[in-house]
C-alpha atoms as a PDB file:
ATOM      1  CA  UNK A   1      14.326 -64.019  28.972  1.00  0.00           C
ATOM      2  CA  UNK A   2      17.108 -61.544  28.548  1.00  0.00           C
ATOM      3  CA  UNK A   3      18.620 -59.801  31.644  1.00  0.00           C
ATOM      4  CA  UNK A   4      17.281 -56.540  30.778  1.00  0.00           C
ATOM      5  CA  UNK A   5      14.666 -55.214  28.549  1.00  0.00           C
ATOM      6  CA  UNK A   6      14.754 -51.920  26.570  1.00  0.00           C
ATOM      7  CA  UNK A   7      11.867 -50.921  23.964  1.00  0.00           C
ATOM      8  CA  UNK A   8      11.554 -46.825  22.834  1.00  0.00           C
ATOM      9  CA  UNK A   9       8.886 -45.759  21.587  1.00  0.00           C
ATOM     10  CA  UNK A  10       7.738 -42.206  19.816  1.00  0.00           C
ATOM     11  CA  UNK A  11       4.012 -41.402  20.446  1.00  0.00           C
ATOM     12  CA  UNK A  12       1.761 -38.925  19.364  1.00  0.00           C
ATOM     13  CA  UNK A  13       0.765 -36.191  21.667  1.00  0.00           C
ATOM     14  CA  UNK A  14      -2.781 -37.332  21.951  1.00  0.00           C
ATOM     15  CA  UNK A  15      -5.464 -38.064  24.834  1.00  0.00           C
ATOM     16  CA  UNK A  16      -6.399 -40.985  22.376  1.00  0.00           C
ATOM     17  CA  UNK A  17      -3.858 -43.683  24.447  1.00  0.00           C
ATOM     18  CA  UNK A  18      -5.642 -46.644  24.688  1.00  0.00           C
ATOM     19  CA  UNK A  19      -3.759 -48.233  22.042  1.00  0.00           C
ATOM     20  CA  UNK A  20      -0.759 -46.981  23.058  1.00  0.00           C
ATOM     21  CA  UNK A  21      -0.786 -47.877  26.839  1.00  0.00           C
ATOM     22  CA  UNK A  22      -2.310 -51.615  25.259  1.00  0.00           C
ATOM     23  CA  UNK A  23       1.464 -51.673  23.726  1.00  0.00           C
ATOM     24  CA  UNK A  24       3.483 -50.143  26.818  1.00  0.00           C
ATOM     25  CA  UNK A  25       1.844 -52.852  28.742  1.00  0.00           C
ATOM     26  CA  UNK A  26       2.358 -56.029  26.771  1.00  0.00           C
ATOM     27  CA  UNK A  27       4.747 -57.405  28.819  1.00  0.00           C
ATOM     28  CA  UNK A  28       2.524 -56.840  31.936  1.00  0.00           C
ATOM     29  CA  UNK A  29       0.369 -59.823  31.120  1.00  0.00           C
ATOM     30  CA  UNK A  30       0.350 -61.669  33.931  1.00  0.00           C
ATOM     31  CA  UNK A  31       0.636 -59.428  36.843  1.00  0.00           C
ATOM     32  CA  UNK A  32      -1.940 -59.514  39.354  1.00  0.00           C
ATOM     33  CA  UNK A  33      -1.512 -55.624  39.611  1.00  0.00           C
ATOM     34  CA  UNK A  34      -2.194 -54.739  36.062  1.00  0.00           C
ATOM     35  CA  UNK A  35      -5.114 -52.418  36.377  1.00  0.00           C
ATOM     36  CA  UNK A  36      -2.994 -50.137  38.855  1.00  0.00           C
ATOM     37  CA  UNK A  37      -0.246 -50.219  36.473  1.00  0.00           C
ATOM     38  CA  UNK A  38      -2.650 -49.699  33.819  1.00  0.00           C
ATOM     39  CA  UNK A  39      -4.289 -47.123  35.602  1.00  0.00           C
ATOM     40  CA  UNK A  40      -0.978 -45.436  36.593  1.00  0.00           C
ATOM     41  CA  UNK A  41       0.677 -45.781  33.096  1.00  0.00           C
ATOM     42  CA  UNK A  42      -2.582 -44.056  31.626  1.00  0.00           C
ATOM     43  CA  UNK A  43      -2.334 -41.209  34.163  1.00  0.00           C
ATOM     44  CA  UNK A  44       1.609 -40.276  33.621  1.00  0.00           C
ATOM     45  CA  UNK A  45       1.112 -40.592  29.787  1.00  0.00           C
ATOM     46  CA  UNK A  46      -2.140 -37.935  30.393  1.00  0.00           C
ATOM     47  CA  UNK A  47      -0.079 -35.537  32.384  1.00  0.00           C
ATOM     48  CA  UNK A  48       2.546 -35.684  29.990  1.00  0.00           C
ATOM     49  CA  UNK A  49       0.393 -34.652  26.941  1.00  0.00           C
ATOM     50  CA  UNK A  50      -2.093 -31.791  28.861  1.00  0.00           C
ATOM     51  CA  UNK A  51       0.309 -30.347  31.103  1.00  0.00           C
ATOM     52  CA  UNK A  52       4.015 -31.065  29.964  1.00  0.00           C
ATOM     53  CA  UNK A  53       2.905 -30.539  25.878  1.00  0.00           C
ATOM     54  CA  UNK A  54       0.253 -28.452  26.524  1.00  0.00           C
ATOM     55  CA  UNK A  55      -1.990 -30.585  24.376  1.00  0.00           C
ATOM     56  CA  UNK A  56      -0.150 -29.745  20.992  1.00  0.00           C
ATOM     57  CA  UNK A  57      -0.475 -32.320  18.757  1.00  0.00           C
ATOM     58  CA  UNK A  58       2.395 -31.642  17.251  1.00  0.00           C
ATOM     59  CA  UNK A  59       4.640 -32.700  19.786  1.00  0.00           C
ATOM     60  CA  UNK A  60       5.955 -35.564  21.373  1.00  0.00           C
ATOM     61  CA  UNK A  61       5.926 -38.365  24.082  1.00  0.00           C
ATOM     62  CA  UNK A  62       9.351 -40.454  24.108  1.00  0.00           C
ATOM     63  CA  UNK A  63       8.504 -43.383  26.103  1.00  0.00           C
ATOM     64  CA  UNK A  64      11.264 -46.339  27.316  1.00  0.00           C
ATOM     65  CA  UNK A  65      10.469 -49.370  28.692  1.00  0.00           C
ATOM     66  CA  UNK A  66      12.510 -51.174  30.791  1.00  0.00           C
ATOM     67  CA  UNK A  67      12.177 -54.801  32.082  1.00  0.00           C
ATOM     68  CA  UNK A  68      14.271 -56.229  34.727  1.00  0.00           C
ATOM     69  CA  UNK A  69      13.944 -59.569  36.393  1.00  0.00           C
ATOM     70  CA  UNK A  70      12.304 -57.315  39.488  1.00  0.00           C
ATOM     71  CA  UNK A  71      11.433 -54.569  37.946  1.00  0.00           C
ATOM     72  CA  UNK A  72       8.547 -53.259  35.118  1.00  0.00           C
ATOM     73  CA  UNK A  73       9.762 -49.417  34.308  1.00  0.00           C
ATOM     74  CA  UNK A  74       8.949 -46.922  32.026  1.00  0.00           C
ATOM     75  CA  UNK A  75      10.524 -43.208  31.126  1.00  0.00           C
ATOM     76  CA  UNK A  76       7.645 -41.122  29.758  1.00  0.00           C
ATOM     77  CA  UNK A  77       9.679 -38.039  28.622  1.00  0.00           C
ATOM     78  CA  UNK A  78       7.635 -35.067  26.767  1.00  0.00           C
ATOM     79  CA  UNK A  79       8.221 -31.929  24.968  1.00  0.00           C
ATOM     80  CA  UNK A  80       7.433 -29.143  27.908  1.00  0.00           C
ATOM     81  CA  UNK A  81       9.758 -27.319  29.835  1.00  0.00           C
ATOM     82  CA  UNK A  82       9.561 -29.298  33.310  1.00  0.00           C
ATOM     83  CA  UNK A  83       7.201 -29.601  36.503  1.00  0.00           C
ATOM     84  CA  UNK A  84       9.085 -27.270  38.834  1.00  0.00           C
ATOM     85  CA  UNK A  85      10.499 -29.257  42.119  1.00  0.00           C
ATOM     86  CA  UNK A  86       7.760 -27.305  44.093  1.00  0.00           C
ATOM     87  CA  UNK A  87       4.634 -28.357  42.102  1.00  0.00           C
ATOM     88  CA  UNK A  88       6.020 -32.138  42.371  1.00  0.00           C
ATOM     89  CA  UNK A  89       3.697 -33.081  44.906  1.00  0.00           C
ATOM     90  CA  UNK A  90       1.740 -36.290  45.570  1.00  0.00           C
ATOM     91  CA  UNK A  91      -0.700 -35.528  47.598  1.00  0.00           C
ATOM     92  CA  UNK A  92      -4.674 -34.893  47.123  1.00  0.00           C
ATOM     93  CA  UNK A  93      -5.423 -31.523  46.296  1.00  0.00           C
ATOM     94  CA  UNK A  94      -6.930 -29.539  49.262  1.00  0.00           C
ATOM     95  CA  UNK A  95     -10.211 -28.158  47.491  1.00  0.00           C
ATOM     96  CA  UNK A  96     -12.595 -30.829  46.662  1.00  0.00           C
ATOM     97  CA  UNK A  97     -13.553 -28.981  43.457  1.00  0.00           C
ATOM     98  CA  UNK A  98      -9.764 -28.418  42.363  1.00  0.00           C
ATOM     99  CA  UNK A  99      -9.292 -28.919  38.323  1.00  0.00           C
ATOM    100  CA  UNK A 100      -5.814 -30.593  38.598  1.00  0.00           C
ATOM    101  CA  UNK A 101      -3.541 -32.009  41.051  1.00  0.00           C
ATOM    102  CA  UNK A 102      -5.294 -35.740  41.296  1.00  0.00           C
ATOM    103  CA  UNK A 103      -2.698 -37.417  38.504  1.00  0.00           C
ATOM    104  CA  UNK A 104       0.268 -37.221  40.408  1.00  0.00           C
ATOM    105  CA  UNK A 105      -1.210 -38.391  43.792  1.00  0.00           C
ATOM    106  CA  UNK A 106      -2.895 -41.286  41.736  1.00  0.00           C
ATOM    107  CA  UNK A 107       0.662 -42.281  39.998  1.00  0.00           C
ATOM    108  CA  UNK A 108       2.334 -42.337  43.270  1.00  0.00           C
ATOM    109  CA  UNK A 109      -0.276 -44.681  44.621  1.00  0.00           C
ATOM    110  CA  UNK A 110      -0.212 -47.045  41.355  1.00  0.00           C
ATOM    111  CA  UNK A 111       3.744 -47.785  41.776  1.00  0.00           C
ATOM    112  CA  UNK A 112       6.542 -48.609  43.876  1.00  0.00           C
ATOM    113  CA  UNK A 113       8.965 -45.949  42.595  1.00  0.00           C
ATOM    114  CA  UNK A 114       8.410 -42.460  41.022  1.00  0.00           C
ATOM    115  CA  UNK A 115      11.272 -40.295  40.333  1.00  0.00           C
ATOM    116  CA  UNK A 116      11.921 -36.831  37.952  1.00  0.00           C
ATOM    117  CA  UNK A 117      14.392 -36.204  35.524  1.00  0.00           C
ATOM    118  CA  UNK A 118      16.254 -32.650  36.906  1.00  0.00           C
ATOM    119  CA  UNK A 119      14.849 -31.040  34.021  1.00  0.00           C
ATOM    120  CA  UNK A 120      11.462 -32.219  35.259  1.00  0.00           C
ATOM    121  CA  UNK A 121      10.088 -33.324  31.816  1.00  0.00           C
ATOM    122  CA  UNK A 122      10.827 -36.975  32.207  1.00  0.00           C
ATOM    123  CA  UNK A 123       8.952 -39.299  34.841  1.00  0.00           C
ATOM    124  CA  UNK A 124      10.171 -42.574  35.663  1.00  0.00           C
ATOM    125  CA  UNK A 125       7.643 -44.633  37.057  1.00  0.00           C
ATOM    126  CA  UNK A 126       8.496 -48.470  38.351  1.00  0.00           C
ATOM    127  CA  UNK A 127       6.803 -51.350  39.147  1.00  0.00           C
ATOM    128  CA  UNK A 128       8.409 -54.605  41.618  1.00  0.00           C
ATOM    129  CA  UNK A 129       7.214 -57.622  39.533  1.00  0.00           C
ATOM    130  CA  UNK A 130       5.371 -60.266  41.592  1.00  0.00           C
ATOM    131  CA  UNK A 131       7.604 -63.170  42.608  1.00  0.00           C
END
């Protein structure tokens, strides 16, 4: 295997991503975490499309995959104008019947590293490979 690992990849703005987080995850085969990842990858690519594109389906999601010998990351960049520092919280929202504010908390809990572009339309989420 190669040092490092770079695939891009140009996705539709759609909620339909079960196909598409199949093919961001093929190299996740055998990792005993794989549903977190799974379920974390799902999540980012989610908030991406409803709250960075706004759910226009004629934008896009640029997605990079990187794969290190420790490391499983991925750069899910969209369209929007950026999550503002402030609303880049990770914690559970404080009214039970809140609408919003569950993905992030979730994506912090599914990997190791989580980090904004300045901008604040590009998440990089990372995942230490098992050993």
């Amino acid at each position: 295997m190669k040092l490092f690992q770079w695939t891009e990849f140009i996705l539709p703005s759609t909620l339909q991503l079960k196909s598409h987080v199949r093919l961001l995850m093929e190299p996740v085969l055998g990792e005993k975490s794989r549903d977190l990842i799974q379920l974390g990858l799902h999540e980012s690519l989610v908030n991406a499309v409803v709250h960075g594109n706004l759910s226009d389906p004629q934008k896009k999601l640029r997605v990079r995959r990187i794969i290190t010998p420790n490391w499983f990351v991925w750069q899910i960049q969209d369209d929007g104008i950026g999550i503002k520092k402030s609303k880049r919280l990770f914690n559970l929202p404080s009214e039970l019947e809140a609408e919003s504010g569950r993905g992030l908390f979730l994506i912090h809990k599914c990997f190791d590293d989580v980090r904004w572009s300045r901008k604040g339309n590009r998440l990089q989420i990372a995942f230490r490979r098992s050993t």
